[in-house]
N, C-alpha and C. Protein backbone atom coordinates (compact mmCIF):
# COMPACT_ATOMS: atom_id res chain seq x y z
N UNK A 1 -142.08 33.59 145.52
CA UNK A 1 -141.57 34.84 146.10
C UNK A 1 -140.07 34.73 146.30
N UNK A 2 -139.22 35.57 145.55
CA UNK A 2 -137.99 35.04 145.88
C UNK A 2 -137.29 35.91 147.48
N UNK A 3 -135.95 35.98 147.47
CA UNK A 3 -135.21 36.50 148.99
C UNK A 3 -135.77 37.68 148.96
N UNK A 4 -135.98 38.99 147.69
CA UNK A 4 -136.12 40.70 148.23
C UNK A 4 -137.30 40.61 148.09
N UNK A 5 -138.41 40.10 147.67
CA UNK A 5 -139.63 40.18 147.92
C UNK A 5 -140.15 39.63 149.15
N UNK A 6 -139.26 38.80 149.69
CA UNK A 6 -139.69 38.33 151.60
C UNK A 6 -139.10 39.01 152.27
N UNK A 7 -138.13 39.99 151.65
CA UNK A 7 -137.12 40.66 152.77
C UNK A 7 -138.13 42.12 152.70
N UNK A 8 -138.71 42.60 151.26
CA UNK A 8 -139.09 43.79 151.56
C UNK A 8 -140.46 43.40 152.26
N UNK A 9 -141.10 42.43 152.40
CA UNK A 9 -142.45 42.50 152.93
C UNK A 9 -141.88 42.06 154.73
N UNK A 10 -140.92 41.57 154.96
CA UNK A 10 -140.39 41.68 156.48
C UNK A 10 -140.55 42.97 156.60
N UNK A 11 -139.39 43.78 155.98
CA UNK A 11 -139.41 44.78 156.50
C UNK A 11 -140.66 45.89 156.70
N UNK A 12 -141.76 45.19 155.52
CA UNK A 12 -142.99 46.54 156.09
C UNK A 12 -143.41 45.36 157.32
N UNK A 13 -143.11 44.16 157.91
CA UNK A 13 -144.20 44.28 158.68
C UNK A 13 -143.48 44.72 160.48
N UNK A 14 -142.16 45.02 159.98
CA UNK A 14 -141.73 45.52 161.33
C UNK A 14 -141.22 46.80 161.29
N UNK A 15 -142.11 47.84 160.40
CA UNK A 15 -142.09 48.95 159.95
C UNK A 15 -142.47 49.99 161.22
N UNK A 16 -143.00 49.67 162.13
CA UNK A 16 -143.41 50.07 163.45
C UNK A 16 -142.01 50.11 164.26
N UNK A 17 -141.64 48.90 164.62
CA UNK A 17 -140.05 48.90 165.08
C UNK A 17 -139.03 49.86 164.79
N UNK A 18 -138.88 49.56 162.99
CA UNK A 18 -138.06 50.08 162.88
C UNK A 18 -137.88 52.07 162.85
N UNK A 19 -138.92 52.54 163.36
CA UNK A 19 -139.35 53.57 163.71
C UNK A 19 -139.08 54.12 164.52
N UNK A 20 -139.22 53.17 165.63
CA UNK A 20 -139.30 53.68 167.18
C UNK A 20 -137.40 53.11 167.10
N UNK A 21 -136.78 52.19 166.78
CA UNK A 21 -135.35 52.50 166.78
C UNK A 21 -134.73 53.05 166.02
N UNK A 22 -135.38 54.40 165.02
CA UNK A 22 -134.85 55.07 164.58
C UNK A 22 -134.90 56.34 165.30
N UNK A 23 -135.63 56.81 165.32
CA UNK A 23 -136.05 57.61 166.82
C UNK A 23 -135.31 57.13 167.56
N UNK A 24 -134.60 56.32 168.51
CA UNK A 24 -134.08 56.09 169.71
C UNK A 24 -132.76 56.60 169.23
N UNK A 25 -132.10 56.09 168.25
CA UNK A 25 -131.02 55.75 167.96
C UNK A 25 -130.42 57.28 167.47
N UNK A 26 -131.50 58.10 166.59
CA UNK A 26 -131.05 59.15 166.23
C UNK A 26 -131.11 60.41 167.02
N UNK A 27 -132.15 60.22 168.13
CA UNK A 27 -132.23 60.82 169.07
C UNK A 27 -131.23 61.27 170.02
N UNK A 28 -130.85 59.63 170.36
CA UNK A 28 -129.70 59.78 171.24
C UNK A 28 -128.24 60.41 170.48
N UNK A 29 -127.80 60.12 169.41
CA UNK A 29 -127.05 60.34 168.59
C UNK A 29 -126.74 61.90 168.43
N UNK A 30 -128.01 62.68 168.19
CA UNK A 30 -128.20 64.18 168.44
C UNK A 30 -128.18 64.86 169.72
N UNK A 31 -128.60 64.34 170.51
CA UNK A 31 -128.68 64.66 172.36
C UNK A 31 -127.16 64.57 172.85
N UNK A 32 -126.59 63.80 172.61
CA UNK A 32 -124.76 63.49 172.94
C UNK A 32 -124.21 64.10 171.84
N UNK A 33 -124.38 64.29 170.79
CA UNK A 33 -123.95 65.54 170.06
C UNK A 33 -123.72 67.10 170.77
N UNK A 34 -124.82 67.46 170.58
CA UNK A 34 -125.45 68.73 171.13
C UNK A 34 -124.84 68.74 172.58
N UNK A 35 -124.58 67.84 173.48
CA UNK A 35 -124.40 68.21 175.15
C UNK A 35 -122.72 67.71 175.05
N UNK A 36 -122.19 66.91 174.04
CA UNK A 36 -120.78 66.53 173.98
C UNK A 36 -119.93 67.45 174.54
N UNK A 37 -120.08 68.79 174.95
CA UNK A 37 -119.28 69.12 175.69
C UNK A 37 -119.65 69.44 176.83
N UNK A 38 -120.41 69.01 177.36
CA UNK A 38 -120.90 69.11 178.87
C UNK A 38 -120.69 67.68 179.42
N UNK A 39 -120.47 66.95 178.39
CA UNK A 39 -120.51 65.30 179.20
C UNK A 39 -119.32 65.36 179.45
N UNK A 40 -119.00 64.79 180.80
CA UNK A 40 -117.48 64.89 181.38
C UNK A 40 -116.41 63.14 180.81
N UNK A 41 -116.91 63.16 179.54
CA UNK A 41 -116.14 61.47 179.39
C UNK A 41 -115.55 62.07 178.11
N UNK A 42 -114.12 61.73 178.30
CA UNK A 42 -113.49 61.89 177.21
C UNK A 42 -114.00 60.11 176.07
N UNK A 43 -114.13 60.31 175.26
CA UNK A 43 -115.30 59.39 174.51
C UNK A 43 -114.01 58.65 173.91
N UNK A 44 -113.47 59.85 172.89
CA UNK A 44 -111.76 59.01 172.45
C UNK A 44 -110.79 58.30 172.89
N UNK A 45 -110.91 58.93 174.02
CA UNK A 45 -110.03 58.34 175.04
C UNK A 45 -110.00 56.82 175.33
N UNK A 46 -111.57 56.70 175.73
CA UNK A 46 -111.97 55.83 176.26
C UNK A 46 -112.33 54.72 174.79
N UNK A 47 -112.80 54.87 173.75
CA UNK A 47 -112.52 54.15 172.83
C UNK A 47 -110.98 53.66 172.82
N UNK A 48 -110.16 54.66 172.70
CA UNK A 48 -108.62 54.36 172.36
C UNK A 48 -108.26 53.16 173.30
N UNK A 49 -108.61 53.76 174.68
CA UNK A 49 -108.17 52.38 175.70
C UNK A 49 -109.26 50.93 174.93
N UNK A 50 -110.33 51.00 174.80
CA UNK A 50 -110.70 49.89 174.69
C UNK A 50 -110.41 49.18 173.43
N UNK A 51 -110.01 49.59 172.12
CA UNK A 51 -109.34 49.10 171.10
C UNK A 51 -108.00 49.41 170.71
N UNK A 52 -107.42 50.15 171.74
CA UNK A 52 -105.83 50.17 171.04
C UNK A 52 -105.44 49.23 170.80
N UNK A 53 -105.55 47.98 170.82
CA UNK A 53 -104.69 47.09 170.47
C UNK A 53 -105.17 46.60 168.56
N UNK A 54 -106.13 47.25 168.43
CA UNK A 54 -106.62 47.20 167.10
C UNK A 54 -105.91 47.59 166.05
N UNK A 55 -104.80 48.66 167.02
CA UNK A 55 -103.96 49.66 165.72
C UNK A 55 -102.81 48.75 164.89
N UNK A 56 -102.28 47.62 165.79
CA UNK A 56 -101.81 46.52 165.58
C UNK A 56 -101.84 45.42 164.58
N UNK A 57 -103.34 45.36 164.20
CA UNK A 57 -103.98 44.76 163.31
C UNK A 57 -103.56 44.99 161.32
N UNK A 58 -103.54 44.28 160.70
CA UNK A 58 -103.62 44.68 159.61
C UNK A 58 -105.18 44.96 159.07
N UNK A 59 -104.93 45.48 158.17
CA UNK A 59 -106.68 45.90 157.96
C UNK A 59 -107.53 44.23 157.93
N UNK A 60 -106.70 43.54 157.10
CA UNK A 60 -107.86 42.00 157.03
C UNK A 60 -108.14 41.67 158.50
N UNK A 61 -107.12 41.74 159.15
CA UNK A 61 -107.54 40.95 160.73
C UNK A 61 -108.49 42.19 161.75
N UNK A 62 -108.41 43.36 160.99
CA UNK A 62 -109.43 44.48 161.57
C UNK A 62 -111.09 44.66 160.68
N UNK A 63 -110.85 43.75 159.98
CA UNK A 63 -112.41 43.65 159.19
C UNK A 63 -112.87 42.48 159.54
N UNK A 64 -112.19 41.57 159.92
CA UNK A 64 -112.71 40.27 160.74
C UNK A 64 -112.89 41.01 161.88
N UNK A 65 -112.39 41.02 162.41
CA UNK A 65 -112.48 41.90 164.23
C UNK A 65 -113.64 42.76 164.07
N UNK A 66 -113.97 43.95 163.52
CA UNK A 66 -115.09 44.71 163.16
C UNK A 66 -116.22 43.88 162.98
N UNK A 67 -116.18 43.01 161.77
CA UNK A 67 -117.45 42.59 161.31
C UNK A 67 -118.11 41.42 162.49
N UNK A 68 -117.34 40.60 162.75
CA UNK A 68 -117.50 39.66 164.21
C UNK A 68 -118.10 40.30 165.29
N UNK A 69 -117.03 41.65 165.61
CA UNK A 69 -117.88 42.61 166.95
C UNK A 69 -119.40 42.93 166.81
N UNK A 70 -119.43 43.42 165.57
CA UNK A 70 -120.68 43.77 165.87
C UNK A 70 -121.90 43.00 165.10
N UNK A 71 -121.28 42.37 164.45
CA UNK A 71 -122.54 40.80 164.44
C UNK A 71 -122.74 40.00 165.18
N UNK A 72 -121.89 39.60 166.15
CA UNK A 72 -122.26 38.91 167.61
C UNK A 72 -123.19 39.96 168.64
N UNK A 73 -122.53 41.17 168.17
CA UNK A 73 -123.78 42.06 169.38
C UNK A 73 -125.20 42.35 168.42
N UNK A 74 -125.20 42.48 167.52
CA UNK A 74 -126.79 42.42 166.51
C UNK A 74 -127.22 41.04 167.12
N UNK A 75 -126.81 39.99 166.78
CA UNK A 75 -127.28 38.43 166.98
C UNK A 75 -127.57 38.69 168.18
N UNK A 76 -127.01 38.89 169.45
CA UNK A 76 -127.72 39.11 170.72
C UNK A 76 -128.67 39.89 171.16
N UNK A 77 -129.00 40.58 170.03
CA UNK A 77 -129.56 41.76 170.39
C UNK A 77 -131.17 41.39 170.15
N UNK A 78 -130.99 40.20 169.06
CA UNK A 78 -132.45 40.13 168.58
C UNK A 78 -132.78 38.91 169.51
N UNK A 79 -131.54 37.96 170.19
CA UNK A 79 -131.82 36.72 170.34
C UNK A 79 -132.94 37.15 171.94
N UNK A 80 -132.00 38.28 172.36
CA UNK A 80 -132.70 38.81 173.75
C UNK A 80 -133.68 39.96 173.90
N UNK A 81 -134.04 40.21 172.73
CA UNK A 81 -135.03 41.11 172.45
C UNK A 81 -136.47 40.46 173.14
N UNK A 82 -136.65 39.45 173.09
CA UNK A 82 -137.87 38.82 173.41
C UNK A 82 -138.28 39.24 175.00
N UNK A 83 -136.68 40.06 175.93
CA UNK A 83 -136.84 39.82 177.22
C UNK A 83 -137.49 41.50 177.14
N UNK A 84 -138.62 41.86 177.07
CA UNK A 84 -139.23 43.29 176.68
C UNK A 84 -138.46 44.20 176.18
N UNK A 85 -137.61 43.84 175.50
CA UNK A 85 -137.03 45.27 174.13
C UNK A 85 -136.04 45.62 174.87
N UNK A 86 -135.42 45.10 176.58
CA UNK A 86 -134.90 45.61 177.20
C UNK A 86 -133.52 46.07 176.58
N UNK A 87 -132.68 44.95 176.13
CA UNK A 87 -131.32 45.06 175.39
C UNK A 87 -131.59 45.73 174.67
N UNK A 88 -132.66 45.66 173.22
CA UNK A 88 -132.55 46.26 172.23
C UNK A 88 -132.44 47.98 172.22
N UNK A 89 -133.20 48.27 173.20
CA UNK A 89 -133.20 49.29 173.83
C UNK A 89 -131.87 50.29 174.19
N UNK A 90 -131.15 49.62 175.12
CA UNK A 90 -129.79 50.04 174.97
C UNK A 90 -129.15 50.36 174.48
N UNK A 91 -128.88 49.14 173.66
CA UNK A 91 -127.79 48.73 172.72
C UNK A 91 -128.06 50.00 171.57
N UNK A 92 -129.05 50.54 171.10
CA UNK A 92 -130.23 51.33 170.47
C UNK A 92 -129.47 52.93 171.33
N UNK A 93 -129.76 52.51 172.23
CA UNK A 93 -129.63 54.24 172.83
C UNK A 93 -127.88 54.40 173.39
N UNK A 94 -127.17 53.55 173.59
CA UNK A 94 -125.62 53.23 173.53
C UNK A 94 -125.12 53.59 172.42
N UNK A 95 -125.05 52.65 171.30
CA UNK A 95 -124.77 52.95 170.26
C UNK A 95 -124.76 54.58 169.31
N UNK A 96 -126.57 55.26 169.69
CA UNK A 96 -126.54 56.74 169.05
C UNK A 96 -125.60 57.18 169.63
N UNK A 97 -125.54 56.98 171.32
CA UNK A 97 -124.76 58.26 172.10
C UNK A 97 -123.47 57.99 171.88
N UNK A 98 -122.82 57.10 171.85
CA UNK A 98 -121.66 56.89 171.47
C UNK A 98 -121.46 57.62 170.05
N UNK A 99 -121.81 57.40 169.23
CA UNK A 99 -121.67 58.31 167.97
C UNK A 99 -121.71 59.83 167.78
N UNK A 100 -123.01 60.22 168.69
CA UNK A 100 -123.26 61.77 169.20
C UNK A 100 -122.38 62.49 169.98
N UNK A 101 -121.77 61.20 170.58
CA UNK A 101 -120.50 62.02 171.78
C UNK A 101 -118.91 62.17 171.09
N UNK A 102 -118.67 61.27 169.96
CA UNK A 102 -117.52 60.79 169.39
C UNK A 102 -117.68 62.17 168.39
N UNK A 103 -119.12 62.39 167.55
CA UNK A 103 -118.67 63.22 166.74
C UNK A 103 -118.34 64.81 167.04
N UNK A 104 -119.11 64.57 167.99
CA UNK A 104 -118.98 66.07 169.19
C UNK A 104 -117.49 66.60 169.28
N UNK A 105 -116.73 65.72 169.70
CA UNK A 105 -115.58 65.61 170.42
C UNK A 105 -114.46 65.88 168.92
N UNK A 106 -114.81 65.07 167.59
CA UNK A 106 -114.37 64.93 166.57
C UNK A 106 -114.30 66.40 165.78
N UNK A 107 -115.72 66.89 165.50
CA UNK A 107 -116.04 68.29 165.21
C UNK A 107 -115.01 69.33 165.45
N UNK A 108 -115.22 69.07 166.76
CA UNK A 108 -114.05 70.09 167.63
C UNK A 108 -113.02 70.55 167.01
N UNK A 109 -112.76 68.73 167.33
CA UNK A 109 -111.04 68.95 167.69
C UNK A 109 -110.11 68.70 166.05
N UNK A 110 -111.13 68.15 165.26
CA UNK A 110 -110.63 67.99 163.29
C UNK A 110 -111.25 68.80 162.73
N UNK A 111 -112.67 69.07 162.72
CA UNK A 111 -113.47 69.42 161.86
C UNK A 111 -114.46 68.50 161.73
N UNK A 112 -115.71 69.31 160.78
CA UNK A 112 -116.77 68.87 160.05
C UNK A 112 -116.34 67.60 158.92
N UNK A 113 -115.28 68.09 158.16
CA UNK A 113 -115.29 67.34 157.20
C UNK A 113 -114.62 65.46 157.62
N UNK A 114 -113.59 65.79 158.71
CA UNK A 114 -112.88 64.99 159.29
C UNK A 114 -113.79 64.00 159.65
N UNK A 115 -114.49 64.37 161.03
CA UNK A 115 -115.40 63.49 161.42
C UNK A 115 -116.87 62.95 160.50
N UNK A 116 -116.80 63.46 159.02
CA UNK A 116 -117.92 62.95 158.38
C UNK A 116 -117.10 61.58 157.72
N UNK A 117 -116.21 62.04 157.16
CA UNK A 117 -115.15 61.18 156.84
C UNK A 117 -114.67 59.75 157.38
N UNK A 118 -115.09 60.08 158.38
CA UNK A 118 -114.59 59.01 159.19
C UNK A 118 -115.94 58.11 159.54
N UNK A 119 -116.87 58.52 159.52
CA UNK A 119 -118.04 58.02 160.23
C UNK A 119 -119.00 57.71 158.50
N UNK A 120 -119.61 58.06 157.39
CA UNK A 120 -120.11 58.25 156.77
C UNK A 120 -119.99 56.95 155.72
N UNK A 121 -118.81 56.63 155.62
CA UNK A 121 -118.44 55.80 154.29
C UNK A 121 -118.76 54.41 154.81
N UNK A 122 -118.75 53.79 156.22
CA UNK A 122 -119.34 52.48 156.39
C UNK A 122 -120.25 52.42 157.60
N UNK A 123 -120.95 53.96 157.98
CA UNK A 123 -122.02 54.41 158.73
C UNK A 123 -123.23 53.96 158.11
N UNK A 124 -123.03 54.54 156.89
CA UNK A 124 -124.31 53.83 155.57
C UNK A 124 -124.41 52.67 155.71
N UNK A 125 -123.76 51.76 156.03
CA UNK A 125 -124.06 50.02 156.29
C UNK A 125 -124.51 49.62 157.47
N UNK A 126 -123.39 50.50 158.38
CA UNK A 126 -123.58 49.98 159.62
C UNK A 126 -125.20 50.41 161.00
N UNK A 127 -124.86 51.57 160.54
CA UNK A 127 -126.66 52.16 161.27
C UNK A 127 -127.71 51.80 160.60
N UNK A 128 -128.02 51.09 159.36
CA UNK A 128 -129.26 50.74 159.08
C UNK A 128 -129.22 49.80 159.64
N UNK A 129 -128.41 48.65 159.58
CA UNK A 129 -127.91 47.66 160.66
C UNK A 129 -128.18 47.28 161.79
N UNK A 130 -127.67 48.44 162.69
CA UNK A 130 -127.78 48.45 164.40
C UNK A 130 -129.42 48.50 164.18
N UNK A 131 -129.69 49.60 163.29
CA UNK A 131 -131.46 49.92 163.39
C UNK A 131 -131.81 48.40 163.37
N UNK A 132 -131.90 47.76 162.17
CA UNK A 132 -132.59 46.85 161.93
C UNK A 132 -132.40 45.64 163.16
N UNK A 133 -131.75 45.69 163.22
CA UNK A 133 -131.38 44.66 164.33
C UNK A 133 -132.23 44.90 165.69
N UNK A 134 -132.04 46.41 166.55
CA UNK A 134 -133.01 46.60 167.51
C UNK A 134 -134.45 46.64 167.23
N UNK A 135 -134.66 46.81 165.98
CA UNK A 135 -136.00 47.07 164.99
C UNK A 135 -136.23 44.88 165.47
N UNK A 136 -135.92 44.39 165.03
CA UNK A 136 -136.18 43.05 165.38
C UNK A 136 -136.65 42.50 166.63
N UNK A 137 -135.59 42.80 167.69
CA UNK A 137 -135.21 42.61 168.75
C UNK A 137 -136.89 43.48 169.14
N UNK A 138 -136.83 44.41 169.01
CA UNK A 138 -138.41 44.94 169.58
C UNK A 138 -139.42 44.17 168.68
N UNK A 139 -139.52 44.14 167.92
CA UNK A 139 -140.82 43.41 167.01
C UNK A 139 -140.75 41.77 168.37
N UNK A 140 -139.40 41.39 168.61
CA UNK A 140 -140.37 40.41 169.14
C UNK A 140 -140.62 40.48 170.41
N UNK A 141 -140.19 41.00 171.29
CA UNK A 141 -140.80 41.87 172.52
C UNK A 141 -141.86 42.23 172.33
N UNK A 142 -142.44 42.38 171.26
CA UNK A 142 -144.00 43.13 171.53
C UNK A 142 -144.86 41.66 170.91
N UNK A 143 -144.20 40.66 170.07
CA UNK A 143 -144.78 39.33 170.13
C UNK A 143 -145.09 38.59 171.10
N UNK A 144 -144.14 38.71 172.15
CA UNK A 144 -144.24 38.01 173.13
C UNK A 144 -145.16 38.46 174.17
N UNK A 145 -145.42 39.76 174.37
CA UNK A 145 -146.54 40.70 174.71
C UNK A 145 -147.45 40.14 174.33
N UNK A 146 -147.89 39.80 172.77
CA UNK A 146 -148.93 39.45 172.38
C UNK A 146 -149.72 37.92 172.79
N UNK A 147 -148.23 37.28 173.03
CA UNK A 147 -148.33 35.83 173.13
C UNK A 147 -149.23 35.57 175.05
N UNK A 148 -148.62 36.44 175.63
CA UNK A 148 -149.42 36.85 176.79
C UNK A 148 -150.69 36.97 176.89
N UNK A 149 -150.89 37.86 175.93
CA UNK A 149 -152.59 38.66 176.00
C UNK A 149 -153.61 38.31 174.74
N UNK A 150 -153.06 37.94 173.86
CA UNK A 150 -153.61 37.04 172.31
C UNK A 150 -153.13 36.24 171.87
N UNK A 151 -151.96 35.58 171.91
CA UNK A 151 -151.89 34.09 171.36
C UNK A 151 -150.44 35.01 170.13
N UNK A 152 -149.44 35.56 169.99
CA UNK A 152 -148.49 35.83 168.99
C UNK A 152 -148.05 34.44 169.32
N UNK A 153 -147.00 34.37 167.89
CA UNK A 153 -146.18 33.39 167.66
C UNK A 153 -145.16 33.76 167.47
N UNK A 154 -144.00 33.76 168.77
CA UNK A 154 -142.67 34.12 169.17
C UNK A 154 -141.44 33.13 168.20
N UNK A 155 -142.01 32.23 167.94
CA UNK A 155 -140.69 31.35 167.50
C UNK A 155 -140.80 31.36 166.07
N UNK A 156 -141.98 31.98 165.24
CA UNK A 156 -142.19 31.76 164.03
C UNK A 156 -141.58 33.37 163.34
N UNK A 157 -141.46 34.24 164.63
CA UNK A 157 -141.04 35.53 164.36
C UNK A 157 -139.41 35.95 164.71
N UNK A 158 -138.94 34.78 165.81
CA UNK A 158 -137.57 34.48 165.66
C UNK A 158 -137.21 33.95 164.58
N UNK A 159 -137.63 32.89 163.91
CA UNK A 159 -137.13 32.57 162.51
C UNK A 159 -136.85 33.37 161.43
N UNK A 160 -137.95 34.23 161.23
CA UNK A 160 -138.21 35.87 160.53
C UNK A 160 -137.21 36.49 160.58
N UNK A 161 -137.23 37.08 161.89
CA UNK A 161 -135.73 37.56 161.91
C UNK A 161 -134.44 37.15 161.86
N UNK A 162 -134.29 35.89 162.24
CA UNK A 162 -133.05 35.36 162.16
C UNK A 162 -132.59 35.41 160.32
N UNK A 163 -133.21 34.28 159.83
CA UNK A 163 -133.57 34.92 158.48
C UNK A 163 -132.95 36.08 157.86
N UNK A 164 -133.70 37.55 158.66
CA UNK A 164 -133.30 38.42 157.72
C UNK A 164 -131.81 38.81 158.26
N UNK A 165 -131.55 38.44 159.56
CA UNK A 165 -130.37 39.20 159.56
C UNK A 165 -129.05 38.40 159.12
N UNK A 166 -129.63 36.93 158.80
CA UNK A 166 -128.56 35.90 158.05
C UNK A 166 -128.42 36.64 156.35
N UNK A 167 -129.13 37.13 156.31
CA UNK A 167 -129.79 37.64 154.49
C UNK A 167 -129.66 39.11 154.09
N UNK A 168 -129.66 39.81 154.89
CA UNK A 168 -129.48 41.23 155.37
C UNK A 168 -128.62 42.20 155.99
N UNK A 169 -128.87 41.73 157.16
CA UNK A 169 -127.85 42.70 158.24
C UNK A 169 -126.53 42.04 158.05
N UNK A 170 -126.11 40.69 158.36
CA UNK A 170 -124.87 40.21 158.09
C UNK A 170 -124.39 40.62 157.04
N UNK A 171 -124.32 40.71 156.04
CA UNK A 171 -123.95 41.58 154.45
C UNK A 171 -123.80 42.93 154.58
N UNK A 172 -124.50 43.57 155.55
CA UNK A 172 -124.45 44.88 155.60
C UNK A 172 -123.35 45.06 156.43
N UNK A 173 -123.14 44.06 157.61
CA UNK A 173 -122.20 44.70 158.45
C UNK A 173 -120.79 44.40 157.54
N UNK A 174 -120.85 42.91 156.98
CA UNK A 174 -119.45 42.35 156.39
C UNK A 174 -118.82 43.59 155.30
N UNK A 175 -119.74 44.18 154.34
CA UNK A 175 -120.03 45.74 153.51
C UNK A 175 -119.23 46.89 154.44
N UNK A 176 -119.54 46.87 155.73
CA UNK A 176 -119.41 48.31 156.60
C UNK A 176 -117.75 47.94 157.01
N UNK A 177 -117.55 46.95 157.53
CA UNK A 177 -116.26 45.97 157.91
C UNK A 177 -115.20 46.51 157.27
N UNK A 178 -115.76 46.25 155.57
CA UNK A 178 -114.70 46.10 154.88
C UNK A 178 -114.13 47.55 154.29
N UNK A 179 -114.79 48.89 154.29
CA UNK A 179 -115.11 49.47 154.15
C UNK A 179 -114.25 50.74 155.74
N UNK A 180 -114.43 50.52 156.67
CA UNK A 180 -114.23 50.97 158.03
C UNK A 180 -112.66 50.25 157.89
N UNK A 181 -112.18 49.19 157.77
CA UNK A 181 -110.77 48.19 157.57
C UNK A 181 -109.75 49.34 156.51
N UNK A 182 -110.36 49.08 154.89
CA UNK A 182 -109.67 49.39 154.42
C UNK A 182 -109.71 50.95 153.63
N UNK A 183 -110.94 51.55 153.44
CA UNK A 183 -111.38 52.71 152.83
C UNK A 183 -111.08 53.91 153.45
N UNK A 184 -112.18 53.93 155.02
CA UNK A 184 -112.39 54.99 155.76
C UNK A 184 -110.89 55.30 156.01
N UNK A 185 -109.90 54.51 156.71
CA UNK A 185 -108.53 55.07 156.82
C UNK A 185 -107.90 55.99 156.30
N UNK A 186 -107.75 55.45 154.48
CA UNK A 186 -107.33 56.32 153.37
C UNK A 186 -107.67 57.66 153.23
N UNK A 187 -109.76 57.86 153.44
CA UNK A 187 -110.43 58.92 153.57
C UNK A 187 -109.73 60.26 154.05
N UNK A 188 -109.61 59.45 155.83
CA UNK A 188 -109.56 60.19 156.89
C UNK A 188 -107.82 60.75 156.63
N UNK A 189 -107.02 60.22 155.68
CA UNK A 189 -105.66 60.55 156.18
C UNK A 189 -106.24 61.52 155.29
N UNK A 190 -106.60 61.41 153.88
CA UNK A 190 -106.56 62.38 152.61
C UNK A 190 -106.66 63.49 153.21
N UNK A 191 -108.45 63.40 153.75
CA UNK A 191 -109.19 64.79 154.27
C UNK A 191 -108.19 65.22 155.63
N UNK A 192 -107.18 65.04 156.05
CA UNK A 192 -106.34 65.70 157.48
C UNK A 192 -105.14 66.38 156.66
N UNK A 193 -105.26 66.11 155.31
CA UNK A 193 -103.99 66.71 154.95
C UNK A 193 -104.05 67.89 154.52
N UNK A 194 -103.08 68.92 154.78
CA UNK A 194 -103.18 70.76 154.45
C UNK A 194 -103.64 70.47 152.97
């Protein structure tokens, strides 16, 4: 069996997971959309403060910075998933709303095309990603459930996942990185111009 024939039979067997954090994720994503202007947090703002110093960066040292950020928070996400889905959960319903509230705010104030632009070209990498990752992070929360009440095997399903996201998600995010660094920029100036 080589790597995509163990990766596609992972993925049907945490096909349940990755369900319920697609649902979470897109849920929330649409809900902070839709209410983005009733939520009293300027979203930009508050991004801007927490990465301005990013603008600084050349794109290589902002695709390291990107791809690091959010592969250290995937890797935590599955490592602490085991503690009842609690993180994954979050991180799952954080992540949509943050996106739902950003594009809200984006819509507005650029446009449709602006904020697709900006979000779309290493969104495709990066949200199957976040999914898969909380998609993990719950698969083994509900192992460990099992390990309680029937006997699952928690450490043979950490390997599983670790696995896929060494094989998988890491590639996807390093893909989204590079992509968000040097592409989306270009995009976003093109599509702002009269």
């Amino acid at each position: 069996m080589d790597r995509f024939e163990g990766s596609v039979g992972y993925v049907s067997s945490i096909k349940v997971s990755l369900a319920f954090s697609s649902i979470l994720f897109f849920g929330s994503a649409i809900a902070a959309y839709c209410f983005s202007d009733r939520i009293p947090i300027d979203i930009i703002e508050v991004l801007r403060r927490a990465f301005g110093e990013l603008r600084e960066f050349d794109p290589i040292q902002l695709m390291l910075f990107i791809f690091l950020n959010n592969s250290v928070k995937s890797f935590m996400v599955i490592l602490l998933g085991p503690a009842l889905g609690i993180v994954p959960f979050f991180f799952t319903v954080m992540n949509g709303g943050i996106l739902g509230l950003a594009m809200g705010r984006v819509v507005e104030s650029r446009g449709i095309a602006f904020a697709l632009a900006a979000v779309l070209p290493h969104g495709i990498f990066e949200i199957p990603a976040i999914i898969a990752s909380s998609a993990i992070g719950f698969r083994l929360a509900w192992e460990v459930l099992r390990k309680i009440f029937s006997g699952g095997n928690v450490l043979r399903e950490l390997k599983k996942g670790l696995r896929f996201f060494l094989l998988r998600i890491a590639p996807l995010l390093l893909v989204a990185a590079f992509i968000e660094a040097f592409i989306t920029p270009a995009i976003s100036l093109l599509i702002s111009k009269p």
